[in-house]
N, C-alpha and C. Protein backbone atom coordinates (compact mmCIF):
# COMPACT_ATOMS: atom_id res chain seq x y z
N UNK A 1 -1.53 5.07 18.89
CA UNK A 1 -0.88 5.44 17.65
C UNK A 1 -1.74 4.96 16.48
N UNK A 2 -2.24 5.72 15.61
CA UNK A 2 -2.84 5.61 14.36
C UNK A 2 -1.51 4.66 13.33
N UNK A 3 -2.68 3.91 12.70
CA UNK A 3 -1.56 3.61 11.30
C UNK A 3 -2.69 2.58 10.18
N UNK A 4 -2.22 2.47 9.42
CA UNK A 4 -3.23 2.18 8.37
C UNK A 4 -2.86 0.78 8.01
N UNK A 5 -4.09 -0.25 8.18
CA UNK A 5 -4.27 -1.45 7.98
C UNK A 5 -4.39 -1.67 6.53
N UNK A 6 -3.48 -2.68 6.36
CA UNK A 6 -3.24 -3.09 5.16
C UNK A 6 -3.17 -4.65 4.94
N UNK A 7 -4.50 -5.49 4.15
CA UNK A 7 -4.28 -7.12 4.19
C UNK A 7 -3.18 -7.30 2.98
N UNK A 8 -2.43 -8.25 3.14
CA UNK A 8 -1.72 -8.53 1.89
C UNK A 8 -1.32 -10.24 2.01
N UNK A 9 -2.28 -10.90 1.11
CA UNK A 9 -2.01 -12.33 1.64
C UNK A 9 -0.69 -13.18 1.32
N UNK A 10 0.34 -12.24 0.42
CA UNK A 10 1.33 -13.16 0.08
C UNK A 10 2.15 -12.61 1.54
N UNK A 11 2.21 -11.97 1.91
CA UNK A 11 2.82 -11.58 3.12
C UNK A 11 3.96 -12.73 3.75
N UNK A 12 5.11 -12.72 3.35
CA UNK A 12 5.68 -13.59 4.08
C UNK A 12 5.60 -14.16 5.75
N UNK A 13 5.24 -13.48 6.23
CA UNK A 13 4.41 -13.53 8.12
C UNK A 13 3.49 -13.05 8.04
N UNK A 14 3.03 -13.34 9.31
CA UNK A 14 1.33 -13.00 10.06
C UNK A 14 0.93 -11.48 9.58
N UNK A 15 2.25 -10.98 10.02
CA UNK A 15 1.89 -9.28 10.26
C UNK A 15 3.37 -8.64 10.17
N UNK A 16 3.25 -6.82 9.45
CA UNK A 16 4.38 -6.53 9.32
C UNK A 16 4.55 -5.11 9.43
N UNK A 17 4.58 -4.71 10.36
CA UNK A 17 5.11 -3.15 10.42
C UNK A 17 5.58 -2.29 9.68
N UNK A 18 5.94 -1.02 8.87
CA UNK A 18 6.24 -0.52 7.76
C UNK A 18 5.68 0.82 8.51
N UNK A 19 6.40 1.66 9.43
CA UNK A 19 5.50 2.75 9.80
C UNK A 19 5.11 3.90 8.20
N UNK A 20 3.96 4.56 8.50
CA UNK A 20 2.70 4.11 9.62
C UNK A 20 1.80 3.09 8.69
N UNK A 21 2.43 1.95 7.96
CA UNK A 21 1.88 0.95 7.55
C UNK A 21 1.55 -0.48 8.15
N UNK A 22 0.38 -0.72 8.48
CA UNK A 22 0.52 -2.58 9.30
C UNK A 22 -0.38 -3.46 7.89
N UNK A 23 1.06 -4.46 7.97
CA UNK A 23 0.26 -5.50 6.86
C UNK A 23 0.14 -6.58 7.45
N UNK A 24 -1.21 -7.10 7.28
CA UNK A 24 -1.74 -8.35 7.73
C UNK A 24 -1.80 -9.36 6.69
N UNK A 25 -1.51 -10.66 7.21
CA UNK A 25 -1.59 -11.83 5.87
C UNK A 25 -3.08 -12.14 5.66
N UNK A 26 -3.90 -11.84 7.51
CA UNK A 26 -5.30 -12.41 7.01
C UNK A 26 -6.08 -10.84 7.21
N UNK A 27 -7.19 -10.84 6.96
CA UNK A 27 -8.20 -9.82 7.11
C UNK A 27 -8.88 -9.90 8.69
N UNK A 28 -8.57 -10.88 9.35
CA UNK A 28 -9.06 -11.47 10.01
C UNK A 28 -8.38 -10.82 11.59
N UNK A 29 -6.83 -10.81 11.12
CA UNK A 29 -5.78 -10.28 12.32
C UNK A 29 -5.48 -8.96 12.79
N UNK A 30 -6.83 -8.22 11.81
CA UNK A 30 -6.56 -6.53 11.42
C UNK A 30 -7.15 -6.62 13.25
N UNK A 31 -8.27 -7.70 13.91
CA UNK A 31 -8.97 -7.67 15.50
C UNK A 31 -7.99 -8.57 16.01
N UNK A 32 -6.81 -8.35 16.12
CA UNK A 32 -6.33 -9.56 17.16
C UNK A 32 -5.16 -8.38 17.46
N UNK A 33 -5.61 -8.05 19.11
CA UNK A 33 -5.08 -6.82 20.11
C UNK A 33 -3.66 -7.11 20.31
N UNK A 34 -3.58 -8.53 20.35
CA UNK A 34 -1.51 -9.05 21.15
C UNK A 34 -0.98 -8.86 19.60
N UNK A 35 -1.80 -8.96 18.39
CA UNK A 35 -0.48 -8.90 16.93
C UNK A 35 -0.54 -7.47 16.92
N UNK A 36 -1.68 -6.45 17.06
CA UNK A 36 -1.71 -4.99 17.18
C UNK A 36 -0.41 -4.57 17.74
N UNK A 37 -1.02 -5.21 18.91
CA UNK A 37 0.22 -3.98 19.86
C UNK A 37 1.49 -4.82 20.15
N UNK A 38 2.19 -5.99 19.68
CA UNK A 38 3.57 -6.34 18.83
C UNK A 38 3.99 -5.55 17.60
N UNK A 39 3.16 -5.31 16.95
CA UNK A 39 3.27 -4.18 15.55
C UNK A 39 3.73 -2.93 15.92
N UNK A 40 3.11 -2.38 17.01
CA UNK A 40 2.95 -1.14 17.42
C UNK A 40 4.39 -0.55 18.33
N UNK A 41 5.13 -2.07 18.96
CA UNK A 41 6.11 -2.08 19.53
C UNK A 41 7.10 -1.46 18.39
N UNK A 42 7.12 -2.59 17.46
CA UNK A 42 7.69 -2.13 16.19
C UNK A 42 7.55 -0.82 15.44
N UNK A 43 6.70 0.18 16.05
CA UNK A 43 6.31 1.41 14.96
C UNK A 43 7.10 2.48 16.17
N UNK A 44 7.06 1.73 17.29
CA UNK A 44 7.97 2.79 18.21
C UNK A 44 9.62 2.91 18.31
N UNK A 45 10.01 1.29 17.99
CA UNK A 45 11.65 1.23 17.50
C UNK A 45 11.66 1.71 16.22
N UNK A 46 10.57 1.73 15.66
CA UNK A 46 11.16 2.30 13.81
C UNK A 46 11.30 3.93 14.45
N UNK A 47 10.20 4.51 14.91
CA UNK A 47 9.98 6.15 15.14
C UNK A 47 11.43 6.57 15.72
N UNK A 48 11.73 5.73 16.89
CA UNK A 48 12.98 6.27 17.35
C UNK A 48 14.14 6.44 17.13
N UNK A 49 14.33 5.17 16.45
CA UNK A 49 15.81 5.31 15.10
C UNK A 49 15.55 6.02 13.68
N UNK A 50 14.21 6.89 13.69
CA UNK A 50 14.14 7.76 12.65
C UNK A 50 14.13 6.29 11.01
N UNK A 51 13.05 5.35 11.38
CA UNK A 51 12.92 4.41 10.35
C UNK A 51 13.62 4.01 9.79
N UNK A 52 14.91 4.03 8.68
CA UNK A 52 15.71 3.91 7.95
C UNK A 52 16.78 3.14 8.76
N UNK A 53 17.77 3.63 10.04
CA UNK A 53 18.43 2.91 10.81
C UNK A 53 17.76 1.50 10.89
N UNK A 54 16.49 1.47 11.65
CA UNK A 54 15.67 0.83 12.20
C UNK A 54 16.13 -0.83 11.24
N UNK A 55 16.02 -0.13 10.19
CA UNK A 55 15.89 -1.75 9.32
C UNK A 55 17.07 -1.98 9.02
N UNK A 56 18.39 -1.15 8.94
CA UNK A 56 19.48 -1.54 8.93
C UNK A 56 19.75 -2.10 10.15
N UNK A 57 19.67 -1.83 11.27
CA UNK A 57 20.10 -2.30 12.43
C UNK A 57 19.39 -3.90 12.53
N UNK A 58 18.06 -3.79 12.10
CA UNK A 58 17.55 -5.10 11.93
C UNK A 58 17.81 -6.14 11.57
N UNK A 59 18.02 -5.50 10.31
CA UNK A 59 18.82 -6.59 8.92
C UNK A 59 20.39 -7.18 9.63
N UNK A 60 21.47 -6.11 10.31
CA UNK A 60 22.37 -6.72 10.66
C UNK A 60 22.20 -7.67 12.26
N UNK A 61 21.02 -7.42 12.81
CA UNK A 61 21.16 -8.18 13.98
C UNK A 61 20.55 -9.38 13.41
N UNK A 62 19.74 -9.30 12.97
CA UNK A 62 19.42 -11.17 11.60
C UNK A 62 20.74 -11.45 11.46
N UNK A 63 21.12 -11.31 10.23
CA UNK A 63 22.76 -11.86 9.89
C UNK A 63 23.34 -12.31 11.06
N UNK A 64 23.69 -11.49 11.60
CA UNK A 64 24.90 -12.02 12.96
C UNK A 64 24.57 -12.81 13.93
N UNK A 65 22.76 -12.77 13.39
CA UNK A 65 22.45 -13.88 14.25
C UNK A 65 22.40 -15.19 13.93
N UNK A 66 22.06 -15.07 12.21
CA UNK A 66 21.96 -16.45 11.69
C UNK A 66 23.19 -17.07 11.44
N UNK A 67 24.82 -16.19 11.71
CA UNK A 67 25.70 -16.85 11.47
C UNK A 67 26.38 -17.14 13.14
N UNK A 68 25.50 -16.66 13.64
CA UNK A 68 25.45 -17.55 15.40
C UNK A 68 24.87 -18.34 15.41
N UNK A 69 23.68 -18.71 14.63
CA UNK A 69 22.90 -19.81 15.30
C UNK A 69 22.61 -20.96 14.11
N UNK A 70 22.84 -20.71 12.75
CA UNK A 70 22.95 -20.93 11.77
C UNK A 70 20.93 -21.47 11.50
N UNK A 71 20.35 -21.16 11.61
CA UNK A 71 18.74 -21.47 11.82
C UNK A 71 18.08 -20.24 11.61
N UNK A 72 17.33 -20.04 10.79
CA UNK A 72 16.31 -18.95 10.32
C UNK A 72 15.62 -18.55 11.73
N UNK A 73 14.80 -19.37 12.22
CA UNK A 73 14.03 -19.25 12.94
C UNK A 73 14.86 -18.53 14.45
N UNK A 74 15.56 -19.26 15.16
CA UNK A 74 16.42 -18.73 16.05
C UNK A 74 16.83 -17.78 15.83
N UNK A 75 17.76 -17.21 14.67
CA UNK A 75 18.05 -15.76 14.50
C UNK A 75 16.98 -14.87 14.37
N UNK A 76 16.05 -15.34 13.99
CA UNK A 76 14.67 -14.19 13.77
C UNK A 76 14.01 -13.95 15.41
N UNK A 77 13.83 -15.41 15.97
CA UNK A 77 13.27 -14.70 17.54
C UNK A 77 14.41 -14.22 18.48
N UNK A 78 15.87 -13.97 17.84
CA UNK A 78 16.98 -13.23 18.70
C UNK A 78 17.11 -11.93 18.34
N UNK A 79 16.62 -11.66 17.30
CA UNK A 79 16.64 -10.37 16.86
C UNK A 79 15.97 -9.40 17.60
N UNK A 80 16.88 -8.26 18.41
CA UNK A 80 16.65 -7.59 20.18
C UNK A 80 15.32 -6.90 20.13
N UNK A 81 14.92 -6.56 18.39
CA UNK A 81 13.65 -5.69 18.43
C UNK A 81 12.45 -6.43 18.35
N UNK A 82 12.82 -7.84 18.06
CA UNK A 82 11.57 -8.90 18.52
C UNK A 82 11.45 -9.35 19.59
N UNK A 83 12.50 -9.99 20.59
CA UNK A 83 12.71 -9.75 21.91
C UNK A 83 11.84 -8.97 22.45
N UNK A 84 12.30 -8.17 22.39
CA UNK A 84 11.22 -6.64 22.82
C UNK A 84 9.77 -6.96 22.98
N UNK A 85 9.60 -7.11 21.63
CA UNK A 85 8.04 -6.95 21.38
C UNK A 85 7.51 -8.51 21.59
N UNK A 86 8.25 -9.01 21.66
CA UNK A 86 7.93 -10.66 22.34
C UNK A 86 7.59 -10.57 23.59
N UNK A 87 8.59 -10.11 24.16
CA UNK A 87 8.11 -9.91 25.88
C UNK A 87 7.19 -9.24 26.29
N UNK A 88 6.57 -8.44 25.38
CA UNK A 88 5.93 -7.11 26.43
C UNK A 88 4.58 -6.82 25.51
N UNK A 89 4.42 -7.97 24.21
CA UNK A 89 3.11 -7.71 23.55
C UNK A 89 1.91 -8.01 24.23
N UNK A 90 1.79 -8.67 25.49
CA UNK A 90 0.77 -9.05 25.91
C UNK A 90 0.48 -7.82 26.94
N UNK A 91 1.29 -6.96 27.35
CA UNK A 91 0.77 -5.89 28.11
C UNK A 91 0.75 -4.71 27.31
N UNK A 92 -1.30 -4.58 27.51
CA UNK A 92 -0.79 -3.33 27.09
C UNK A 92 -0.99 -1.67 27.32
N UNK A 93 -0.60 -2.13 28.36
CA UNK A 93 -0.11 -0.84 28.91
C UNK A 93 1.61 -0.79 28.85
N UNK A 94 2.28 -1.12 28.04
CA UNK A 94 3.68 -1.38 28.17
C UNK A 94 4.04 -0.25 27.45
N UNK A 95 3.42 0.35 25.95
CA UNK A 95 3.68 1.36 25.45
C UNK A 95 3.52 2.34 25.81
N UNK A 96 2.93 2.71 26.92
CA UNK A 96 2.73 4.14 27.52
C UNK A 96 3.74 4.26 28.92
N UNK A 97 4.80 3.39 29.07
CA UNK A 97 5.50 3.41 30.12
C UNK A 97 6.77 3.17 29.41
N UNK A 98 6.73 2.47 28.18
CA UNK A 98 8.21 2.02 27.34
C UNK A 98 9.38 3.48 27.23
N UNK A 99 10.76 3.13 28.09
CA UNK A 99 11.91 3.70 27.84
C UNK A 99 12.15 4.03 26.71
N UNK A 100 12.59 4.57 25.82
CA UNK A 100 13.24 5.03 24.97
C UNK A 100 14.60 3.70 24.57
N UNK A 101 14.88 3.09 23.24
CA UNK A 101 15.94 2.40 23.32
C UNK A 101 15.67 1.31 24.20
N UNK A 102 14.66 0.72 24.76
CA UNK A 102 14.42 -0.76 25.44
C UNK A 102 14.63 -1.28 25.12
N UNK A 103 14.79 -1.95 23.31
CA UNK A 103 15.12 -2.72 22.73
C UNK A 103 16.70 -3.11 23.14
N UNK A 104 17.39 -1.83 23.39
CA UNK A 104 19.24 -2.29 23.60
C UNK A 104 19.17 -2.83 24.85
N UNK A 105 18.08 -3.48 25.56
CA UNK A 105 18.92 -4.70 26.28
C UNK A 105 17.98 -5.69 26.39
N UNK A 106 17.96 -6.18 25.26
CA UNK A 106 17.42 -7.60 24.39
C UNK A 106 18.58 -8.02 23.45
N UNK A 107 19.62 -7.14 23.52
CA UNK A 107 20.76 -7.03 22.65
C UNK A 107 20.80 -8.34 22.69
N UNK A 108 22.05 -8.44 23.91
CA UNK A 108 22.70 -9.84 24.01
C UNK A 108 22.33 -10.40 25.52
């Protein structure tokens, strides 16, 4: 999947998906293959919920998570579409075999 590298150093994280936008905090991470294709996980849950869902669904699985776990950090690595791309960034051949909707069982 094509998408256009973008450094942006105030970048609140490493790296940030925005299909077909990837923003990097360093210039440096535009060559680092496991943040690529974690990004890329992310450009396939945005494509499939037609983008717009994508970040609503996001935004509310944060919330409900941070008022489960009350911790930034914990609700952010529970969030099912990081899950996802947590588990399976190191293979990569994972995107050419990835289900449709994989993310819904990282749910709960």
């Amino acid at each position: 999947m094509r998408y256009w590298p973008v450094t942006w150093r105030r970048l609140p994280a490493n790296a940030m998906a925005v299909f077909p936008f990837m923003f990097f905090k360093d210039p440096g991470q535009k060559n680092d293959t496991l943040l690529i294709n974690h990004e890329k996980i992310h450009f396939y849950q945005q494509l499939e919920l037609l983008i717009i869902p994508f970040y609503i669904l996001y935004v509310l699985n944060y919330l409900v998570n941070l008022i489960r776990f009350r911790n930034h950090s914990k609700a952010y690595f529970n969030i099912s579409f990081e899950k996802e791309a947590y588990a399976n960034d190191q293979n990569m051949k994972y995107l050419k075999n990835r289900k449709l909707y994989s993310w819904f069982k990282y749910l709960y």
